[in-house]
N, C-alpha and C. Protein backbone atom coordinates (compact mmCIF):
# COMPACT_ATOMS: atom_id res chain seq x y z
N UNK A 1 3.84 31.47 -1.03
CA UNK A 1 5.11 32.12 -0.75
C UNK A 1 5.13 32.56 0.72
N UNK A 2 6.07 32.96 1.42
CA UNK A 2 6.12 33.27 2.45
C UNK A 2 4.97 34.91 2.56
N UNK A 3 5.12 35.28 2.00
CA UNK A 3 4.59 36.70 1.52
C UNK A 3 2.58 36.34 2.00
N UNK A 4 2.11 35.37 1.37
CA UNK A 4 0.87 35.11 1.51
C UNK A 4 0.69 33.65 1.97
N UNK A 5 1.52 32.88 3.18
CA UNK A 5 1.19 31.80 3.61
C UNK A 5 0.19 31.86 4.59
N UNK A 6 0.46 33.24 5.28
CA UNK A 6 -0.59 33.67 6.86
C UNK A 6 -2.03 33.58 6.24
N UNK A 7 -2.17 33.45 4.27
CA UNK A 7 -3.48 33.90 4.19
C UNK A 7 -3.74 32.50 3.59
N UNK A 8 -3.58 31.22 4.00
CA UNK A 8 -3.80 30.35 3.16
C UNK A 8 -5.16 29.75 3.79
N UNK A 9 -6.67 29.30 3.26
CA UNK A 9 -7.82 29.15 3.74
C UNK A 9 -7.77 27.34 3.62
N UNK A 10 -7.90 26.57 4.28
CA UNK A 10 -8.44 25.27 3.33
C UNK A 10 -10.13 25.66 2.75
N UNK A 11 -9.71 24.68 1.33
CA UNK A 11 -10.87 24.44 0.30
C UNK A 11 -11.77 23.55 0.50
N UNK A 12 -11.34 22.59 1.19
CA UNK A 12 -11.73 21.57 1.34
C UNK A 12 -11.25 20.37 2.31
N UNK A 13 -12.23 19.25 2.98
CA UNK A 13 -11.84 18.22 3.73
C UNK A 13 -12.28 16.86 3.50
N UNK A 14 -11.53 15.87 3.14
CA UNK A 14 -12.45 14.71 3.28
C UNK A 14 -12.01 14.01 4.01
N UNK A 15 -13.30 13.23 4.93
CA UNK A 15 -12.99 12.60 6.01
C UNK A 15 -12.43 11.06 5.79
N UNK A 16 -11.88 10.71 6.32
CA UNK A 16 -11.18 9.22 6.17
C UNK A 16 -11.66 8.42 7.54
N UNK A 17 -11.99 8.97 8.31
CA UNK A 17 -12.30 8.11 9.59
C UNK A 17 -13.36 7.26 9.88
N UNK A 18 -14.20 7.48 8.77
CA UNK A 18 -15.99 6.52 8.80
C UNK A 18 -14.97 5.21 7.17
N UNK A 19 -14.06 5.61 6.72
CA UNK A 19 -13.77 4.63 5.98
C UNK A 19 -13.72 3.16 6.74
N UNK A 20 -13.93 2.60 6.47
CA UNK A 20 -13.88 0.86 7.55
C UNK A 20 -14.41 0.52 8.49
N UNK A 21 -14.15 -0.48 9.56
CA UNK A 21 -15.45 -0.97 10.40
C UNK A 21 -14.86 -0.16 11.53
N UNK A 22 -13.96 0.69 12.10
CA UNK A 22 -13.69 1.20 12.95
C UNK A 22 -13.22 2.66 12.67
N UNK A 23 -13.31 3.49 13.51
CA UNK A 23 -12.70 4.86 13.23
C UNK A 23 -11.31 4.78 13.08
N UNK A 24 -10.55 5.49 12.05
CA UNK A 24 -9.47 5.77 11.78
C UNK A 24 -8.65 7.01 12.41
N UNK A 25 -7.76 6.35 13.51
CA UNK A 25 -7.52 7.36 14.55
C UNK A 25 -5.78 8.49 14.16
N UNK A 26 -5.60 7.73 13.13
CA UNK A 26 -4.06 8.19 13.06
C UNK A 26 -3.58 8.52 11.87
N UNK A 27 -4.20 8.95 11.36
CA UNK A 27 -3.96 8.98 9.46
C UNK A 27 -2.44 9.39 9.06
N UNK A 28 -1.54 8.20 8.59
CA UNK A 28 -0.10 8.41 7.94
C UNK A 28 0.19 8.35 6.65
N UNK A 29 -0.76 8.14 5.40
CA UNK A 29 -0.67 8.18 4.28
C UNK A 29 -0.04 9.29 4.03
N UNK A 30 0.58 8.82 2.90
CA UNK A 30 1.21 10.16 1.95
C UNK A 30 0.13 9.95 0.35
N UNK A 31 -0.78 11.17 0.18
CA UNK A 31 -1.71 10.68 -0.49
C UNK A 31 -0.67 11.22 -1.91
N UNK A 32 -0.94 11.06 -3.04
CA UNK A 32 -0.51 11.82 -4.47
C UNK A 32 -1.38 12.35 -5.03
N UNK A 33 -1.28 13.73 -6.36
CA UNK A 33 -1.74 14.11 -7.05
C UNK A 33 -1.31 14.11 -8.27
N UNK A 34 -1.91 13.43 -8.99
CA UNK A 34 -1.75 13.33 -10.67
C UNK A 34 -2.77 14.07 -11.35
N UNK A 35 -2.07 14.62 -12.61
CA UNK A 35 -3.70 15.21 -13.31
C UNK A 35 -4.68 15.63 -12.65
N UNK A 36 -4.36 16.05 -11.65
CA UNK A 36 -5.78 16.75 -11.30
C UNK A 36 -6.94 15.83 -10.18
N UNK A 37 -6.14 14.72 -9.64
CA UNK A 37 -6.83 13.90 -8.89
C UNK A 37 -5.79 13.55 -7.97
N UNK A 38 -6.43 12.99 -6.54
CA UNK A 38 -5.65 13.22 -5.36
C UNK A 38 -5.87 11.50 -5.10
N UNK A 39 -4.77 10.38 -5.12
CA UNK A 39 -5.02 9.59 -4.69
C UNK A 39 -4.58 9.33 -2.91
N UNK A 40 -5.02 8.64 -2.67
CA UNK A 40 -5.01 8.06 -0.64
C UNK A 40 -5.19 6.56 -0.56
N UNK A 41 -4.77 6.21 0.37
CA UNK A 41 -5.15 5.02 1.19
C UNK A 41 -5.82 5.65 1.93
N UNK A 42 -6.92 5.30 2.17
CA UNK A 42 -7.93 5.83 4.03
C UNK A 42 -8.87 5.08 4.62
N UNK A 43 -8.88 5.04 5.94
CA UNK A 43 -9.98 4.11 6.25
C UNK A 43 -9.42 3.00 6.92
N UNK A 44 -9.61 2.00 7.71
CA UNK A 44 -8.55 0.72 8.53
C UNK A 44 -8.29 -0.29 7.74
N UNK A 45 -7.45 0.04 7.09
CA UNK A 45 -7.08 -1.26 6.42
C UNK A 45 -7.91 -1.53 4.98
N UNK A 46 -9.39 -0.76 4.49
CA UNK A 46 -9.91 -1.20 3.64
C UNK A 46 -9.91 -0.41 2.32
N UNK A 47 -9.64 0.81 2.33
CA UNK A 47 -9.57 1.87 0.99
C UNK A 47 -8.33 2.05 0.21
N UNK A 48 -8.91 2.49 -0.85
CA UNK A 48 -8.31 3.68 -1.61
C UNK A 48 -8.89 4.51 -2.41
N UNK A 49 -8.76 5.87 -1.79
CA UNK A 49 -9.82 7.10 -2.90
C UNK A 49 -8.91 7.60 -3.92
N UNK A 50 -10.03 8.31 -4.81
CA UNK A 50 -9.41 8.89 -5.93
C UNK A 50 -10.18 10.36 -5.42
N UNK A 51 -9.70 11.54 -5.47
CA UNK A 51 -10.55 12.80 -5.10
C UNK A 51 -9.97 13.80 -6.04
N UNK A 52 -11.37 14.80 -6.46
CA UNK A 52 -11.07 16.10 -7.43
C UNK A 52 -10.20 16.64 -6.76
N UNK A 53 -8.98 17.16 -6.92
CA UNK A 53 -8.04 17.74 -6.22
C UNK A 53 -8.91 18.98 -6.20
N UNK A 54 -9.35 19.86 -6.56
CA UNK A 54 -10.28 20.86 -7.03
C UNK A 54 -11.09 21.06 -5.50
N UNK A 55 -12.11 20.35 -5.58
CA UNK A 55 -13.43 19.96 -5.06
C UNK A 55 -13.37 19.29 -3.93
N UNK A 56 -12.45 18.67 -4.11
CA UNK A 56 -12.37 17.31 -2.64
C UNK A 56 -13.26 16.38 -2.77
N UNK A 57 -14.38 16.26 -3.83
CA UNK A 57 -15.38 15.61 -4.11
C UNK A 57 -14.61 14.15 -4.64
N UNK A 58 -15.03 12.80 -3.90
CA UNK A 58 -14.70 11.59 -3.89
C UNK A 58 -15.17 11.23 -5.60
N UNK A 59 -14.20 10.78 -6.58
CA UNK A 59 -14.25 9.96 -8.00
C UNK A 59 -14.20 8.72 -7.86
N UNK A 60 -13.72 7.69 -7.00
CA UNK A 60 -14.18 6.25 -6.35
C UNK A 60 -13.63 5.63 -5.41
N UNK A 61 -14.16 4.69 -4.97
CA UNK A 61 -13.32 4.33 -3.90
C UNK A 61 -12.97 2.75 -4.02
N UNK A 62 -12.07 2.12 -3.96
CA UNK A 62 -11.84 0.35 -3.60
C UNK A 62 -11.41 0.45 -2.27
N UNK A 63 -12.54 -0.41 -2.54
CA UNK A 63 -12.90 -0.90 -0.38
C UNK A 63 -12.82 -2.75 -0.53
N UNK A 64 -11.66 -3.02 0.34
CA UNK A 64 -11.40 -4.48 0.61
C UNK A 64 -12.18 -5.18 1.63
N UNK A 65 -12.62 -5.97 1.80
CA UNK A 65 -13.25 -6.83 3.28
C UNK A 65 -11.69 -7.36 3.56
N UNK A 66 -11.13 -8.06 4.27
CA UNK A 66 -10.30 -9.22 4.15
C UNK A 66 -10.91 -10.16 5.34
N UNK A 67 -11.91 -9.95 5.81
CA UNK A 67 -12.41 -10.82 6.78
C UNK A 67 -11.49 -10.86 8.14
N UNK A 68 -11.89 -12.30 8.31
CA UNK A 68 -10.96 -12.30 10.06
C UNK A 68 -9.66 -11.87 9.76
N UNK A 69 -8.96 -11.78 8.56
CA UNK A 69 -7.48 -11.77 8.97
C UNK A 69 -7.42 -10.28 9.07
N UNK A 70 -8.32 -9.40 8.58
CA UNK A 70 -8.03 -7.79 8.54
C UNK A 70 -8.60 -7.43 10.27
N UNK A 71 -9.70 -7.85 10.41
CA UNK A 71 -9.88 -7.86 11.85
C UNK A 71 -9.25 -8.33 13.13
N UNK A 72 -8.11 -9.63 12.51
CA UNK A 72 -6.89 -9.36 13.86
C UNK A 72 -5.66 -9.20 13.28
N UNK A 73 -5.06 -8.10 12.26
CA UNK A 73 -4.31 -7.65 12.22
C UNK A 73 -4.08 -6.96 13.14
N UNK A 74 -2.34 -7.14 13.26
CA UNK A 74 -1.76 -6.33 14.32
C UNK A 74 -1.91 -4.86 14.16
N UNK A 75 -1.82 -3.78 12.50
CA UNK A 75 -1.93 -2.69 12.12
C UNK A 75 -2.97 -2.79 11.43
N UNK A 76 -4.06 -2.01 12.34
CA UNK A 76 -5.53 -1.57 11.81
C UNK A 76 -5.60 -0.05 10.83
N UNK A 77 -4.47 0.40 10.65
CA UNK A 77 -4.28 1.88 10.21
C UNK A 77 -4.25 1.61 8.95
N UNK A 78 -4.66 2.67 7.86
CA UNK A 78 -4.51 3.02 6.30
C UNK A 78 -3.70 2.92 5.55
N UNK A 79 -2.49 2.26 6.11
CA UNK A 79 -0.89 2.17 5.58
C UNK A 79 -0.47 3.67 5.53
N UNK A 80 0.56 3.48 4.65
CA UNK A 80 1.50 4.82 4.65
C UNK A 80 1.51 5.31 3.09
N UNK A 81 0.72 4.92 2.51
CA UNK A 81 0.68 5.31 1.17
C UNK A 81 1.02 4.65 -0.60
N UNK A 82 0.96 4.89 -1.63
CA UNK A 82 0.68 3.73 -2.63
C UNK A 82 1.38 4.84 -3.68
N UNK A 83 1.46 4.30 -4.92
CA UNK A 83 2.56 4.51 -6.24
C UNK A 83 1.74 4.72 -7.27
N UNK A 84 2.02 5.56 -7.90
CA UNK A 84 1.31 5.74 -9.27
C UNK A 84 2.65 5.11 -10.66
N UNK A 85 1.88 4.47 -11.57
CA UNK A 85 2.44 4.38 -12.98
C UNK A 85 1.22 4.53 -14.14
N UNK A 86 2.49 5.26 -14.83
CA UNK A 86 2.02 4.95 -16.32
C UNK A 86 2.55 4.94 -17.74
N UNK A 87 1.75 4.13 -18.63
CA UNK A 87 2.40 4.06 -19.51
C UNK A 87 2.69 5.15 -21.25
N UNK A 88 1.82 5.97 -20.41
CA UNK A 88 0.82 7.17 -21.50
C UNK A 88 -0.65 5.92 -21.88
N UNK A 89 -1.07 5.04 -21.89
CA UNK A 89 -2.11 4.89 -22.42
C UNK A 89 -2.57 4.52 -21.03
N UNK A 90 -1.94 3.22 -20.48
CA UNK A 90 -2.73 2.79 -18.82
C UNK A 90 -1.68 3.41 -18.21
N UNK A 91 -2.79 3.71 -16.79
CA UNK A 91 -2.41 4.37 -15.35
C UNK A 91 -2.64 3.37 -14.66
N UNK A 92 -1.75 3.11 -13.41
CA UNK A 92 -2.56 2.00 -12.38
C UNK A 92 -1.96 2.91 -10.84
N UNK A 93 -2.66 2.29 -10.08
CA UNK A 93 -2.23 3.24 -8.62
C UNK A 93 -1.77 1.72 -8.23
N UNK A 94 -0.73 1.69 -7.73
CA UNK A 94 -0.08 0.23 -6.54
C UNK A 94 -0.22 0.69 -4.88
N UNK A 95 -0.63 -0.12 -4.35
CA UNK A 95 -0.65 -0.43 -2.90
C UNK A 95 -1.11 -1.55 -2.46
N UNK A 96 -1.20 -1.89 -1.15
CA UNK A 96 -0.99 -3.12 -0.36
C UNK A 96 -2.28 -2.58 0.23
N UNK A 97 -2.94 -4.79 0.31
CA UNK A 97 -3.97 -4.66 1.33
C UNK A 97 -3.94 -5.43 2.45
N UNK A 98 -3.37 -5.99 3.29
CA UNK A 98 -2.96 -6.48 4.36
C UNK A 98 -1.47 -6.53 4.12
N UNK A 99 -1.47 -8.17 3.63
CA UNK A 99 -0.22 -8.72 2.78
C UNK A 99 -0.15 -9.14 1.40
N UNK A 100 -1.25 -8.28 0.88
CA UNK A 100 -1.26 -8.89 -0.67
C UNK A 100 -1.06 -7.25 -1.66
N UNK A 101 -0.28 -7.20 -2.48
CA UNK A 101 0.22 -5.93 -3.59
C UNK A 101 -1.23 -6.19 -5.01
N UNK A 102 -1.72 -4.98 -4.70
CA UNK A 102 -2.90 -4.70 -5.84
C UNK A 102 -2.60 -3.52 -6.92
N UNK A 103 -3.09 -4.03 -8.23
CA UNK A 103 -2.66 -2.74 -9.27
C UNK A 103 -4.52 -2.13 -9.40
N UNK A 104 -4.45 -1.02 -9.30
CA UNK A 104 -6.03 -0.48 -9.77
C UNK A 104 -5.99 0.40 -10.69
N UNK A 105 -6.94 -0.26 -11.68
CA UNK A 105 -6.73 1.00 -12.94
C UNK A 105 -7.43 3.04 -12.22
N UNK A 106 -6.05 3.85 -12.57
CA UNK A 106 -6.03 5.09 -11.99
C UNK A 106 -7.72 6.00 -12.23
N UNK A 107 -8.03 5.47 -13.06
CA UNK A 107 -9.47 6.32 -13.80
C UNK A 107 -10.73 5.55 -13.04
N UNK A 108 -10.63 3.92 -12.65
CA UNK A 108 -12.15 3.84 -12.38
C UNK A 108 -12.06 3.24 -10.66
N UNK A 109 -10.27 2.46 -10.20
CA UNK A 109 -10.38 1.84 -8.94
C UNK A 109 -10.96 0.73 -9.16
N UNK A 110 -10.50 -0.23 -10.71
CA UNK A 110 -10.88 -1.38 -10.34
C UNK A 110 -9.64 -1.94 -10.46
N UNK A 111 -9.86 -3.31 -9.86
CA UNK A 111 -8.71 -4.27 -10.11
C UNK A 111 -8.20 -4.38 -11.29
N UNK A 112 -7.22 -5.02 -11.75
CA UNK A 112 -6.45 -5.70 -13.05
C UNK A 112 -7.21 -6.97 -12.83
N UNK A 113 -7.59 -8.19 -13.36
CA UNK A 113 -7.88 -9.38 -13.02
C UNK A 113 -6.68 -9.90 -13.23
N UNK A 114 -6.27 -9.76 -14.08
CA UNK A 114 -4.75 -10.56 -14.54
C UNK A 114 -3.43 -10.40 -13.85
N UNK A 115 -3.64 -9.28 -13.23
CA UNK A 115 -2.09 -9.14 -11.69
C UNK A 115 -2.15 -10.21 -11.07
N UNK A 116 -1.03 -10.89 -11.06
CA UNK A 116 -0.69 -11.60 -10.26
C UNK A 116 -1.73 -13.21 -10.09
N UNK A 117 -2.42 -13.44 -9.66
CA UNK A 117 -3.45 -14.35 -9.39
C UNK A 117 -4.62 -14.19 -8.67
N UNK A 118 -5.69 -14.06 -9.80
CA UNK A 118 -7.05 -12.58 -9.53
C UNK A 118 -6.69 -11.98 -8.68
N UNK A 119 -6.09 -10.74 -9.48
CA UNK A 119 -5.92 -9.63 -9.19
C UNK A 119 -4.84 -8.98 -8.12
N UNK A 120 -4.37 -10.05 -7.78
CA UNK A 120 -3.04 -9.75 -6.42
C UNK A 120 -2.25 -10.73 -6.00
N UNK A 121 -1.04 -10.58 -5.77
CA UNK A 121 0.04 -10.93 -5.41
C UNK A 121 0.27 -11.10 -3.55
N UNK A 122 0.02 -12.42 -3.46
CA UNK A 122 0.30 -12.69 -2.25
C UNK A 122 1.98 -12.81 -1.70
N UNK A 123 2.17 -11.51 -0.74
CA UNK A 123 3.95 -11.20 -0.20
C UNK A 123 4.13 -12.15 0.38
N UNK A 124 3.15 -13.04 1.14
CA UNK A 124 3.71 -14.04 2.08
C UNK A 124 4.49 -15.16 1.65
N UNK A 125 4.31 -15.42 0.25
CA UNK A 125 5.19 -16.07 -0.90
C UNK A 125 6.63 -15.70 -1.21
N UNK A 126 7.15 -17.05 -1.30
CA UNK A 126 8.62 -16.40 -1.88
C UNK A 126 9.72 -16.54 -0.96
N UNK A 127 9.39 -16.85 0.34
CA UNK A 127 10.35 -16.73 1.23
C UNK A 127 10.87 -18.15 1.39
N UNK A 128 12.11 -18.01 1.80
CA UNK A 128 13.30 -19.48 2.29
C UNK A 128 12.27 -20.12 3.22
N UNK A 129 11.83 -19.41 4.17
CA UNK A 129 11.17 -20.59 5.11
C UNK A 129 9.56 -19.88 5.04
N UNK A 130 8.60 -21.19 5.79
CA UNK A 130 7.21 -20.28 5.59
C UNK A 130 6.93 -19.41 7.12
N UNK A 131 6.39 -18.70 6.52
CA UNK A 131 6.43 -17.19 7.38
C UNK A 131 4.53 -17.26 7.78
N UNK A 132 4.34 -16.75 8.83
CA UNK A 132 2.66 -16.99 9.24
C UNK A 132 2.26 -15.33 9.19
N UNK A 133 2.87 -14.33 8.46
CA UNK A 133 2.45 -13.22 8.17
C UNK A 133 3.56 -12.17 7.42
N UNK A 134 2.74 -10.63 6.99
CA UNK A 134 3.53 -10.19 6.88
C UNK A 134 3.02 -8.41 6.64
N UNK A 135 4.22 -7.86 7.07
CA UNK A 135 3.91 -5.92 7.01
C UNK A 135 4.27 -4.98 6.40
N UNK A 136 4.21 -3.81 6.30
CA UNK A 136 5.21 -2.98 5.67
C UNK A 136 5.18 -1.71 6.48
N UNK A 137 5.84 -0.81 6.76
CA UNK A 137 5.30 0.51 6.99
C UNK A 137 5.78 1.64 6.55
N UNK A 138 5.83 0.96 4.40
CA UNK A 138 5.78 2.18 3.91
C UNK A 138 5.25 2.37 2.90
N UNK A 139 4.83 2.63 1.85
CA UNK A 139 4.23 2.13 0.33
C UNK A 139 5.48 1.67 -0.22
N UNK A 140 4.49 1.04 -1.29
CA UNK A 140 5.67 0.37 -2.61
C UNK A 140 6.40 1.71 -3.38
N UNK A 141 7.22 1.93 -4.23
CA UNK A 141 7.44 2.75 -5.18
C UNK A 141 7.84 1.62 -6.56
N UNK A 142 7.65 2.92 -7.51
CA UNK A 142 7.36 2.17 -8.98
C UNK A 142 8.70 2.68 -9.58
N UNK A 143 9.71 1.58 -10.34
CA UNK A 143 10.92 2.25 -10.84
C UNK A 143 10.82 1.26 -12.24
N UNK A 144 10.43 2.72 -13.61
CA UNK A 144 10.20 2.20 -14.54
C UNK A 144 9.10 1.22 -14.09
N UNK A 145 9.19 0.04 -15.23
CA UNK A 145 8.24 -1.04 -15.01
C UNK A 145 7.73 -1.92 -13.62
N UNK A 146 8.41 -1.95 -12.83
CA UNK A 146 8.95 -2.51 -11.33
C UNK A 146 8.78 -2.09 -10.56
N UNK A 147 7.68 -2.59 -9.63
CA UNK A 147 7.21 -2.30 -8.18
C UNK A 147 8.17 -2.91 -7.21
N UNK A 148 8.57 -1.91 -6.14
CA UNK A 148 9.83 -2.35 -5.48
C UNK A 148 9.10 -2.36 -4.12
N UNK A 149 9.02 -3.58 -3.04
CA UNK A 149 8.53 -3.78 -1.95
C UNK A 149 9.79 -4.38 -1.33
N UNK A 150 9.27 -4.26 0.08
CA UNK A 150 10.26 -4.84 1.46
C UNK A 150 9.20 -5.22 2.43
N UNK A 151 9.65 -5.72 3.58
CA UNK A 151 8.40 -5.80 4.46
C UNK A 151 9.05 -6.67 5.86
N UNK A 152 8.77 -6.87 6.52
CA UNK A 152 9.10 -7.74 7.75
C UNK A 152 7.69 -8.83 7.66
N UNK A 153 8.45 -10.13 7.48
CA UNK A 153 7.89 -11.40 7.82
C UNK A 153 7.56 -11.52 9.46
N UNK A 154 6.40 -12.25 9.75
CA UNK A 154 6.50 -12.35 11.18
C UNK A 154 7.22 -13.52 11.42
N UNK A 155 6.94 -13.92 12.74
CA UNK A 155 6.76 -12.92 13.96
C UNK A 155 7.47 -12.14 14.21
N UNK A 156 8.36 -11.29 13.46
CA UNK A 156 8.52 -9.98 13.54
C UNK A 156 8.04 -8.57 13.42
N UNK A 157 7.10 -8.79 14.45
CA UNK A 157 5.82 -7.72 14.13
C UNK A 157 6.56 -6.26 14.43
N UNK A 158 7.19 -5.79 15.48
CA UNK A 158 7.76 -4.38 15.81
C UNK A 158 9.05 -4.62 16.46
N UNK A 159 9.85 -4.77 15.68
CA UNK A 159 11.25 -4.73 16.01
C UNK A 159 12.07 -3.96 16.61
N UNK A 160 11.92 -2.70 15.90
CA UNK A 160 12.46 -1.02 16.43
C UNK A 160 11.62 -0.82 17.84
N UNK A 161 10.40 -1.26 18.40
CA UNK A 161 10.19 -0.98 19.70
C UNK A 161 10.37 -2.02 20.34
N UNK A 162 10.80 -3.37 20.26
CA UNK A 162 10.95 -4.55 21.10
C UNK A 162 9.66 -5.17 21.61
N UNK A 163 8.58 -4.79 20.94
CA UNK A 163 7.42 -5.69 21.45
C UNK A 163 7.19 -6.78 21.33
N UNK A 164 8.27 -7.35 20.32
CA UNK A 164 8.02 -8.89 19.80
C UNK A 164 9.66 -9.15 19.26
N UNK A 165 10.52 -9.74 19.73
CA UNK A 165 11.94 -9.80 19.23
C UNK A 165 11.91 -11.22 18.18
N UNK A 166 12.28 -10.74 17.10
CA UNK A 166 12.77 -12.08 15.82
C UNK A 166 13.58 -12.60 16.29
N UNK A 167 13.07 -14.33 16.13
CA UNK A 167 13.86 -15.53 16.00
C UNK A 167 14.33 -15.77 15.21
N UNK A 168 16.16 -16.01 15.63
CA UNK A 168 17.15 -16.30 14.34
C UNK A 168 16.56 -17.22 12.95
N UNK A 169 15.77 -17.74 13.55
CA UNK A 169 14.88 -18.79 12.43
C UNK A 169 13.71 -18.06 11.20
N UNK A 170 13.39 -16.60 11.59
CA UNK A 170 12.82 -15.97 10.64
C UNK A 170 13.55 -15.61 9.78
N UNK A 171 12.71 -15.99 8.23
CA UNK A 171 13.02 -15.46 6.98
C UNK A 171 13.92 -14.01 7.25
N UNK A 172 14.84 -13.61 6.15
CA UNK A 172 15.20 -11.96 6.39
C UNK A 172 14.31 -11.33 5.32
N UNK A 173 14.26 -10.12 5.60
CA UNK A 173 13.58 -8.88 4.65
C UNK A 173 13.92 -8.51 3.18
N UNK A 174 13.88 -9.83 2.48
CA UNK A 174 14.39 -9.66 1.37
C UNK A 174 13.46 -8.36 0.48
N UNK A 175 13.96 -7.79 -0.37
CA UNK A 175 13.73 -6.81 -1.40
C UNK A 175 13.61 -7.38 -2.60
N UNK A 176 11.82 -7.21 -3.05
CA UNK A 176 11.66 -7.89 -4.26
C UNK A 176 10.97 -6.62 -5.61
N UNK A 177 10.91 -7.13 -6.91
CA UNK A 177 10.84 -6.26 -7.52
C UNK A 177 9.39 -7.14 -8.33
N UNK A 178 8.59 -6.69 -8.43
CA UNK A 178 7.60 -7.13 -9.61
C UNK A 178 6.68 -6.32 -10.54
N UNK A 179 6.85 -7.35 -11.94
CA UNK A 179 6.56 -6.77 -12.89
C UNK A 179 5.03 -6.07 -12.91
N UNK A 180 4.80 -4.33 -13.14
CA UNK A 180 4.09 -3.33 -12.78
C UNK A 180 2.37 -4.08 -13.53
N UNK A 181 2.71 -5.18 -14.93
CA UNK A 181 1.40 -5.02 -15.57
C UNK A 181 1.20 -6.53 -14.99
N UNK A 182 2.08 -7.76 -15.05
CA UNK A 182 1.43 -8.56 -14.64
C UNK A 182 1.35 -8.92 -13.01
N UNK A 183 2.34 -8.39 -12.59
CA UNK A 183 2.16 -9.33 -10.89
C UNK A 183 3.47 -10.39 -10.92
N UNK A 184 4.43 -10.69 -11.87
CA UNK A 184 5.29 -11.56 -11.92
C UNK A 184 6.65 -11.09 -11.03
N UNK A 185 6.81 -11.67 -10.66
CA UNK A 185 8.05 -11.47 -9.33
C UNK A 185 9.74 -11.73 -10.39
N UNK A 186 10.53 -10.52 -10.53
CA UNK A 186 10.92 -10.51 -11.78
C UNK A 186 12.31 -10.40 -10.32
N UNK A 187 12.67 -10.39 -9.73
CA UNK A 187 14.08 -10.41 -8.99
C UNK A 187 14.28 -10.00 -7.16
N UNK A 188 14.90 -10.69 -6.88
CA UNK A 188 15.12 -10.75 -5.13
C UNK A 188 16.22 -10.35 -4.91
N UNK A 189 16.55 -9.22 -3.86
CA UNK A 189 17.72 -8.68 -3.44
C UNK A 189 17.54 -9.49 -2.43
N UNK A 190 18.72 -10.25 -1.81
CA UNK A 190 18.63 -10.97 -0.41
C UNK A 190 19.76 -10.13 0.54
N UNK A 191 18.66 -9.31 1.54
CA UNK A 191 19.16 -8.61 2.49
C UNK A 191 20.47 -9.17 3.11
N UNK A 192 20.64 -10.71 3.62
CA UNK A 192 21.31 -11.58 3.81
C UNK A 192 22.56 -12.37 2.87
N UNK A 193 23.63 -11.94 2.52
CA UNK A 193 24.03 -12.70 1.24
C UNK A 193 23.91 -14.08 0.83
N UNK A 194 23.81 -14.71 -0.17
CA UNK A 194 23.97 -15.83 -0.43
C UNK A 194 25.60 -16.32 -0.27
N UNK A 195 25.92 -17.66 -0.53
CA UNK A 195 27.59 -18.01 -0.47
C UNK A 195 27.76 -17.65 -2.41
């Protein structure tokens, strides 16, 4: 309350910056708390923790390699954060690991094997023309059954600052929805209308 904010102590810290092969200089996640556990993206490109909201004490972590392509990504940062669902029996946490959408069961941080095609859904799929990458810079959200993503295809790497201007010839930012248990791509909003 305003009354006792001057007296608020932190409990606890966990570090995110030894997560991955480089220090993590900018942390923008929006982490969540469910039940009593604090999920995050942290680390460059390779995590996601589960932490005692309590304790701050780490419950697991999924750590990705992606090899050369995570090492010359244009965004080396933790993303901006990931989605919780559930169904009352399964929990899964959703987020992105370069350009591919992963479901992890909420209790242990392992994969689904059966999402999508072992275990993940490649975004670079799906588009009118083929695209040689792709970004986001925000998490997915979960509506009902349906993970709802967007993203910029390259070479439209930073648009809003002009570091790289899109060619009329790039795909547009279509808005897709897929199904939360398998990975099935269940409908496309096309930013662009059709005739």
């Amino acid at each position: 309350t305003a009354a006792n904010f001057s007296k608020l102590e932190i409990a606890w810290r966990f570090k995110t910056e030894s997560l991955g092969p480089r220090p993590e200089f900018n942390f923008e996640s929006t982490p969540l708390m469910v039940n009593g556990r604090v999920f995050s993206t942290a680390g460059t490109r390779r995590a996601v923790v589960a932490l005692d909201a309590a304790t701050g004490e780490q419950i697991w972590m999924h750590s990705e390699q992606e090899g050369k392509r995570g090492a010359a990504a244009p965004r080396q940062l933790s993303g901006r954060g990931l989605a919780y669902w559930t169904d009352g029996q399964d929990a899964r946490i959703v987020t992105n690991v370069g350009a591919n959408l992963v479901a992890l069961n909420a209790k242990t941080g392992k994969r689904y094997a059966d999402f999508g095609e072992n275990g993940q859904v490649d975004l670079t799929k799906g588009f009118e023309r083929p695209i040689t990458g792709w970004r986001w810079s925000s998490g997915p959200i979960v509506v009902k059954d349906i993970i709802v993503v967007a993203g910029v295809p390259s070479p439209a790497t930073d648009i809003l600052n002009e570091r790289a201007r899109a060619p009329k010839e790039m795909p547009p930012d279509d808005v897709r929805g897929y199904d939360v248990r398998t990975g099935k791509l269940v409908w496309t909003f096309h930013v662009v209308p059709r005739k």
